[in-house]
Structures are given as C-alpha cells and as structure tokens.
N, C-alpha and C. Protein backbone atom coordinates (compact mmCIF):
# COMPACT_ATOMS: atom_id res chain seq x y z
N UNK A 1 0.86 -1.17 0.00
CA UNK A 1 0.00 0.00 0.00
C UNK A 1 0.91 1.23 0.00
N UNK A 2 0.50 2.17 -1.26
CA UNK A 2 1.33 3.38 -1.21
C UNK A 2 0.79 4.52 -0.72
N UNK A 3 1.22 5.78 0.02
CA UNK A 3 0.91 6.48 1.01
C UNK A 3 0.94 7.76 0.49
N UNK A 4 0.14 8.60 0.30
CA UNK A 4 0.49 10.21 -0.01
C UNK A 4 -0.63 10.96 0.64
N UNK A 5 -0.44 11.26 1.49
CA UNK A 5 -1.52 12.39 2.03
C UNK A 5 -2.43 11.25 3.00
N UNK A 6 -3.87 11.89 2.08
CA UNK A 6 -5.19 11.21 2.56
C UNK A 6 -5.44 9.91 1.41
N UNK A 7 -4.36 10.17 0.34
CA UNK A 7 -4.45 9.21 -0.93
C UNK A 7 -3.86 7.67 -0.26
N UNK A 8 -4.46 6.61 -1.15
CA UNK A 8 -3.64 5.02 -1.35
C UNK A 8 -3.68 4.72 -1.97
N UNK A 9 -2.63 3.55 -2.72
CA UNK A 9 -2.95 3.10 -3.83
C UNK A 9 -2.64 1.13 -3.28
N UNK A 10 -3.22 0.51 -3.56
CA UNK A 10 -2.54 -0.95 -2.80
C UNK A 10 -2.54 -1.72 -4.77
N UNK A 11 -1.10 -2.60 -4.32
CA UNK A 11 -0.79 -3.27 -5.46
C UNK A 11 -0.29 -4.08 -5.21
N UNK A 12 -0.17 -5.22 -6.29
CA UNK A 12 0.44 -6.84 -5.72
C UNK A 12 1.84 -6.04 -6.60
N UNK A 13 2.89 -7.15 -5.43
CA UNK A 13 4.61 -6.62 -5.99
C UNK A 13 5.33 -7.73 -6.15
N UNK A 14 6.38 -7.28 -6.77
CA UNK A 14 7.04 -8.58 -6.88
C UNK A 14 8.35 -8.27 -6.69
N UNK A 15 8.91 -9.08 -5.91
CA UNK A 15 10.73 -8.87 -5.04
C UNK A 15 11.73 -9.32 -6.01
N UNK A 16 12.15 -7.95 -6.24
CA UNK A 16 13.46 -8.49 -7.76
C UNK A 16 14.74 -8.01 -7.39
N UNK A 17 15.45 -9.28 -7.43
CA UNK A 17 16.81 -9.11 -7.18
C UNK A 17 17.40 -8.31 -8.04
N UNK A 18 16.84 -8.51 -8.94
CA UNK A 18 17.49 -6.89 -10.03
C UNK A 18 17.62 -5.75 -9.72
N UNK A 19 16.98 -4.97 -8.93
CA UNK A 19 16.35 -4.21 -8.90
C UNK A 19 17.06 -3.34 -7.31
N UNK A 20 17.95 -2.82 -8.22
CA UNK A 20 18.94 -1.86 -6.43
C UNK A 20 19.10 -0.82 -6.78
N UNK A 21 18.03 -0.33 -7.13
CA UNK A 21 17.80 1.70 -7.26
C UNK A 21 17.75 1.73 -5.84
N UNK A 22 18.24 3.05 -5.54
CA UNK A 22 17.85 3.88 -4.39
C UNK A 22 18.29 5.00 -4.68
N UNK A 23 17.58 6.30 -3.76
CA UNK A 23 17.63 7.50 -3.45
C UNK A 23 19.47 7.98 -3.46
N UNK A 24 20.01 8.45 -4.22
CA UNK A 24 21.57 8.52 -3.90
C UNK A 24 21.52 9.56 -2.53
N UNK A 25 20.62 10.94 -3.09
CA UNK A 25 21.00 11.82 -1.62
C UNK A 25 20.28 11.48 -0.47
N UNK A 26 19.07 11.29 -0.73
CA UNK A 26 18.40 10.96 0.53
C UNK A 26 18.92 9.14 1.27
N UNK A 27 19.39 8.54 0.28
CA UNK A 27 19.08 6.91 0.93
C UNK A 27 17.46 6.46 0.61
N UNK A 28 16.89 6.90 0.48
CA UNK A 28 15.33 6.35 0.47
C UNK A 28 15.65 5.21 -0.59
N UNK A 29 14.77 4.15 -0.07
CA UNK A 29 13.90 2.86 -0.87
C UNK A 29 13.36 3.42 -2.15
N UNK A 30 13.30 2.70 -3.01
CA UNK A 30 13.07 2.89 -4.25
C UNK A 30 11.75 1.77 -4.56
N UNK A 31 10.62 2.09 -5.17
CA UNK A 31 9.60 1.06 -5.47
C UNK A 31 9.31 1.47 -7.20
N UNK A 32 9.79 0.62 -8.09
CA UNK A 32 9.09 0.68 -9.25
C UNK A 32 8.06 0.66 -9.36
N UNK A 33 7.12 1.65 -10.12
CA UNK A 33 5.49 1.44 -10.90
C UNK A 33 5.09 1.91 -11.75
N UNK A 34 4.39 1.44 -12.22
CA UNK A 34 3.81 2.30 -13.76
C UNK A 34 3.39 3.44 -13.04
N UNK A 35 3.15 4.23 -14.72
CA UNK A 35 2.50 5.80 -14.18
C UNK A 35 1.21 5.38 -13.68
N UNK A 36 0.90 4.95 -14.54
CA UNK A 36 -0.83 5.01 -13.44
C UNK A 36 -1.03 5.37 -12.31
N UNK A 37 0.04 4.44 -11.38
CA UNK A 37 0.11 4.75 -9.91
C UNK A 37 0.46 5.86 -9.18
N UNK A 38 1.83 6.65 -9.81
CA UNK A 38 1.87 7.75 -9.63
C UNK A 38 1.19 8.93 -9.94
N UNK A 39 -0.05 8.83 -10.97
CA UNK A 39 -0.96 9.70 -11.39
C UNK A 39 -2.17 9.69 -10.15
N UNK A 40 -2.60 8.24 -9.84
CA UNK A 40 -3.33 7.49 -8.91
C UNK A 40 -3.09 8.58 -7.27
N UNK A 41 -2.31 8.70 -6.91
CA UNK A 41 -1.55 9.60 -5.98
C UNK A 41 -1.03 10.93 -6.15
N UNK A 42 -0.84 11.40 -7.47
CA UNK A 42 -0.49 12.91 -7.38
C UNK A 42 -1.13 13.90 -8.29
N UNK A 43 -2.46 12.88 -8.87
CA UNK A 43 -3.01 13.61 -10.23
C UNK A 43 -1.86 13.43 -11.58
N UNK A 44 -3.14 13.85 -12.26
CA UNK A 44 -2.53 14.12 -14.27
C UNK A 44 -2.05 14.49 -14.41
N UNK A 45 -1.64 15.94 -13.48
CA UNK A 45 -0.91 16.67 -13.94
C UNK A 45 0.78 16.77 -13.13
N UNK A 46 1.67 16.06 -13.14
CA UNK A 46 2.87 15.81 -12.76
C UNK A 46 3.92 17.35 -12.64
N UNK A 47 3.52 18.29 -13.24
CA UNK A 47 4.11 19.93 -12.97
C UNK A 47 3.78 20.57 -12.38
N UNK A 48 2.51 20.27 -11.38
CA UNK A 48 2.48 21.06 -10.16
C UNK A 48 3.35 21.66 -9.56
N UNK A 49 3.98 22.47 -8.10
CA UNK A 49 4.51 23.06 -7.54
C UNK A 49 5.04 21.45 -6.39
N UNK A 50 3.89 21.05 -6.03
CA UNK A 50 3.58 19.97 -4.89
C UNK A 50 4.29 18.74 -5.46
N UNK A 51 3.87 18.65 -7.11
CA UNK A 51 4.66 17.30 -7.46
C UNK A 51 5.89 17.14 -7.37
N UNK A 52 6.76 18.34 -8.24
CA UNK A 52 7.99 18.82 -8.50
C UNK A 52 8.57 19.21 -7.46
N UNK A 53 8.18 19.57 -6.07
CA UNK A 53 8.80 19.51 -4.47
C UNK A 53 9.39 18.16 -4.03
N UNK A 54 8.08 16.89 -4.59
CA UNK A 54 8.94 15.43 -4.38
C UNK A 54 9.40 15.02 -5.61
N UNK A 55 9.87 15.73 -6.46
CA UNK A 55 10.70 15.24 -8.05
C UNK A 55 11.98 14.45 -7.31
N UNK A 56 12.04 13.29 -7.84
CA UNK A 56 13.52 13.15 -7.78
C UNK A 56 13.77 12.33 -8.91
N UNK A 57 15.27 12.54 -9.99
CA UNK A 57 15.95 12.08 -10.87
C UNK A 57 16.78 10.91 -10.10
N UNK A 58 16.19 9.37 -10.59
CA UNK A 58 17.33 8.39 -10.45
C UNK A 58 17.64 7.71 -11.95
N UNK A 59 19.33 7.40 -11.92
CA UNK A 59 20.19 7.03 -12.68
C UNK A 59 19.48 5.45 -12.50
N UNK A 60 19.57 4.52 -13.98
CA UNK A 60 19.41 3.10 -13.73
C UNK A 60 20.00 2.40 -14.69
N UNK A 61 20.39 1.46 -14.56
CA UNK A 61 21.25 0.76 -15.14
C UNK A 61 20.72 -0.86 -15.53
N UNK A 62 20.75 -0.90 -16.61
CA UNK A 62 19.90 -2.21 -17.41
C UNK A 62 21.15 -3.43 -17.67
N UNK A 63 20.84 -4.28 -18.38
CA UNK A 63 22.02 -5.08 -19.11
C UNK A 63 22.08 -4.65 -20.54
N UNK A 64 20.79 -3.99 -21.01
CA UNK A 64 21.33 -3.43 -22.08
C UNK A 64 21.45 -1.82 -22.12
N UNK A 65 21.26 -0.54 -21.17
CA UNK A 65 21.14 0.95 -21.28
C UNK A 65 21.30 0.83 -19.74
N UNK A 66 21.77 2.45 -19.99
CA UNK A 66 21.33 3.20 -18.77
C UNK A 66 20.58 4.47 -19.11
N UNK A 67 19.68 4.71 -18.05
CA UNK A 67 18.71 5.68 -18.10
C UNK A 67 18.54 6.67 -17.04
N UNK A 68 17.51 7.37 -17.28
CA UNK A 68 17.08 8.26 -15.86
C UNK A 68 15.96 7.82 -16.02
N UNK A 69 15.32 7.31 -14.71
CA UNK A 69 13.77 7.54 -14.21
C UNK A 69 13.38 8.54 -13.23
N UNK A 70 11.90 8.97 -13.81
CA UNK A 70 11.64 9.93 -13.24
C UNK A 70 11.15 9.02 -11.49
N UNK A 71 11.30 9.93 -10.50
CA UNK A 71 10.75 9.54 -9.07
C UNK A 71 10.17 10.24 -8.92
N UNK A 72 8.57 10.18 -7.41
CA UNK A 72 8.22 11.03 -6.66
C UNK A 72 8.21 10.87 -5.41
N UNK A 73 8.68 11.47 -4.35
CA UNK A 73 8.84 10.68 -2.89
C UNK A 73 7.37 10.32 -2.30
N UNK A 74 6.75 9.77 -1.65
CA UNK A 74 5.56 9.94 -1.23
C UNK A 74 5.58 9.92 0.46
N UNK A 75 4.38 9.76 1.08
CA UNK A 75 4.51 9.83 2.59
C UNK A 75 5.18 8.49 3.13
N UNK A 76 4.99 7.28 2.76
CA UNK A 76 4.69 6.31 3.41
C UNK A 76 4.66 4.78 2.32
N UNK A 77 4.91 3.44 2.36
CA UNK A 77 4.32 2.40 2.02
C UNK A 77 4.63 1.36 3.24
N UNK A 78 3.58 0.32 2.73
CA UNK A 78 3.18 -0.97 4.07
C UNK A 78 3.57 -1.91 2.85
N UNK A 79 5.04 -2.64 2.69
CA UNK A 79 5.27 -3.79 1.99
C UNK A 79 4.63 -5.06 2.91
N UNK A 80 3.54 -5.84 2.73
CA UNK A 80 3.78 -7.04 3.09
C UNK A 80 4.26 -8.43 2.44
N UNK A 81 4.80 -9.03 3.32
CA UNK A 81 5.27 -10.51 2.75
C UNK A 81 4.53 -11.33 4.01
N UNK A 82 3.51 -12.13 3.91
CA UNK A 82 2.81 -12.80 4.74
C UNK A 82 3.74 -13.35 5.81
N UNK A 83 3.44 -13.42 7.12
CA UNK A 83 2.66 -12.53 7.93
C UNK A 83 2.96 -10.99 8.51
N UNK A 84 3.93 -10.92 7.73
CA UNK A 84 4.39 -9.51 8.46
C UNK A 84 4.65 -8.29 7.60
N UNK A 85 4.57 -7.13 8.06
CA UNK A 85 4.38 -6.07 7.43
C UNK A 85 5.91 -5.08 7.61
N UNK A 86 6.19 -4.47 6.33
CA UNK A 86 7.16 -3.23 6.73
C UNK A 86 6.76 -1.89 6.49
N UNK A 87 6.77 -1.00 6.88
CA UNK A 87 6.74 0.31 6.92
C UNK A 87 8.15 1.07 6.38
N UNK A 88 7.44 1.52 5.09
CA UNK A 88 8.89 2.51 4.46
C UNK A 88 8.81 3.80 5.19
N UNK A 89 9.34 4.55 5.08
CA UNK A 89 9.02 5.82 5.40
C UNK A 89 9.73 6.62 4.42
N UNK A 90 8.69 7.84 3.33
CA UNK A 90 9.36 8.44 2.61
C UNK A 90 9.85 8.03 1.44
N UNK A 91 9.92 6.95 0.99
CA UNK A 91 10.50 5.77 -0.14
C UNK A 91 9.79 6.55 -1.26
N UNK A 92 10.69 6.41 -2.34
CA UNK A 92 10.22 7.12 -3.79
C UNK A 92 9.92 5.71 -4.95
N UNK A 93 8.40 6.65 -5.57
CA UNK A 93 8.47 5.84 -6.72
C UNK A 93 8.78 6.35 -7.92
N UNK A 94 9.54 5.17 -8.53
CA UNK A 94 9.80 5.64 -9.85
C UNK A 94 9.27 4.70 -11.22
N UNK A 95 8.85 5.85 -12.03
CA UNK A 95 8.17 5.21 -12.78
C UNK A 95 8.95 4.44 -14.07
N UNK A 96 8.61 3.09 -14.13
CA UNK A 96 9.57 2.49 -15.03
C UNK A 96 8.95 2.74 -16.35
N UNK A 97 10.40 2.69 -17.48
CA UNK A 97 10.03 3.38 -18.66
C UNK A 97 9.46 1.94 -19.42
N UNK A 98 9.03 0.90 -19.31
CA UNK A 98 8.28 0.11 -19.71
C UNK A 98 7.19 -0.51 -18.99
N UNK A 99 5.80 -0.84 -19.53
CA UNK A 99 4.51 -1.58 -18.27
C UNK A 99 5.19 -2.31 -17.73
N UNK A 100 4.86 -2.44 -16.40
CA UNK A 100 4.93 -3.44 -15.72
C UNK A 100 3.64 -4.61 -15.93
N UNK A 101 3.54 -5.69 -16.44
CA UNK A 101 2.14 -6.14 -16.56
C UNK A 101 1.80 -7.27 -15.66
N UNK A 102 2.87 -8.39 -14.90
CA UNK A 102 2.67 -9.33 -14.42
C UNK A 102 2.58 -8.80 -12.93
N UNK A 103 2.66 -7.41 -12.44
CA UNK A 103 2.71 -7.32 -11.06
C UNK A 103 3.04 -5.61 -11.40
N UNK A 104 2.26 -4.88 -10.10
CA UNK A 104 2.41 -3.54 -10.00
C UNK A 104 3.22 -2.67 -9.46
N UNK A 105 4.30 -3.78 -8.83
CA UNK A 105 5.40 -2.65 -8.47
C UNK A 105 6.23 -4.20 -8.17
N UNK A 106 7.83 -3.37 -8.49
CA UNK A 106 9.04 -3.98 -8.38
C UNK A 106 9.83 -3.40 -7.08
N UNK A 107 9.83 -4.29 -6.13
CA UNK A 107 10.59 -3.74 -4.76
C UNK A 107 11.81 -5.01 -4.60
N UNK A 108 13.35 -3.80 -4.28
CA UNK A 108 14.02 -4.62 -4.01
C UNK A 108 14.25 -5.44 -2.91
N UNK A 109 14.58 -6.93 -2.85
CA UNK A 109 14.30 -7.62 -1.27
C UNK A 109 14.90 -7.26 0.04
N UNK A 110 16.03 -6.37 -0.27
CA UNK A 110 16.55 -6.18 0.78
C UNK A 110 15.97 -5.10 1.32
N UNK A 111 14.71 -4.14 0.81
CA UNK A 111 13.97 -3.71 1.69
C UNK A 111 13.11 -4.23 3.29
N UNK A 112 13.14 -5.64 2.79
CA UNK A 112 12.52 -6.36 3.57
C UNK A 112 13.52 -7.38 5.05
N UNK A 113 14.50 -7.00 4.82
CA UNK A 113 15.60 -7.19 5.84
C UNK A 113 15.45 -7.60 6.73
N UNK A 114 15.34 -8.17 7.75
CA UNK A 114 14.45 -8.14 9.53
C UNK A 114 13.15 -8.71 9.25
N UNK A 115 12.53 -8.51 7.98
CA UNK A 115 11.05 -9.02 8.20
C UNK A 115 11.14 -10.60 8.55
C-alpha cells in the first residue's frame, strides 16, 4: 500500500533481485510502478509546484542501457510478505520506462531485511 496524504494506492509486488535503485541523496527505498500509480496519488498533472517539491531524478542501469527515471517521494508504504508487514518511510516511486504487466510494483528484497 502506497501512502500520499489522505491518498492510497494498494498493489500486488514482486521482489526483484534486479532491482537496487535507491535515493543517492536521501538513501530512500526505491519502489518501481507504472504511471498510473503515480498519477493514482499525485493527479494528471505531474508539474504542479507539490509534485515537482517530491521530483527526484534516479540514474538506472539495465544489461542493455542506462537511463534516468523519473521519481516522486511519497509519505509512506506498508510492503507485506505474509505474515508480516514493513513500513517505508518516505520511499520514492519511480516510474519504469516500460509496463509493468505481471505485477504492480518492483521492490528490491533487501527492503525487507528483519522481516
């Protein structure tokens, strides 16, 4: 479940070892998702004042390119892995430049550390 305000968005995820974006200045967790989700949480319109306050540019690195994805930080997400729950705090999503179709967000496992 992703967190912004009074907004949520809940999505099934899937834990990819691929997948070791993070925040370079802040440290924050990184959760891949389509736009949808980030529209889902910040509106259509992504040039607000409010959106562009949580803009963040991350660098990513493929086996075949490297890119920039766009991020937005949000308040909060609740990763669960049955029975137990984690609490991000602050974790940015970034929207991957291809659908995601078999699952709605890509989180790396070592978010889940201690769980």
């Amino acid at each position: 479940c992703m967190i912004l305000g009074e907004k949520s968005v809940r999505s099934d995820g899937l834990l990819d070892s691929g997948n070791s974006l993070y925040d370079a200045f802040g440290l924050s967790q990184v959760i891949i998702v389509n736009r949808s989700t980030v529209t889902e949480l910040f509106g259509d319109n992504l040039n607000t004042d409010f959106c562009q306050s949580r803009y963040r540019t991350l660098p990513c690195s493929t086996v075949s390119d490297t890119t920039l994805l766009d991020g937005y930080r949000i308040d909060s997400a609740e990763i669960t892995v049955a029975p137990k729950t984690v609490l991000l705090k602050k974790p940015i999503l970034a929207i991957s430049k291809t659908a995601l179709v078999d699952c709605g967000a890509l989180v790396n496992p070592n978010i889940l550390e201690g769980v």
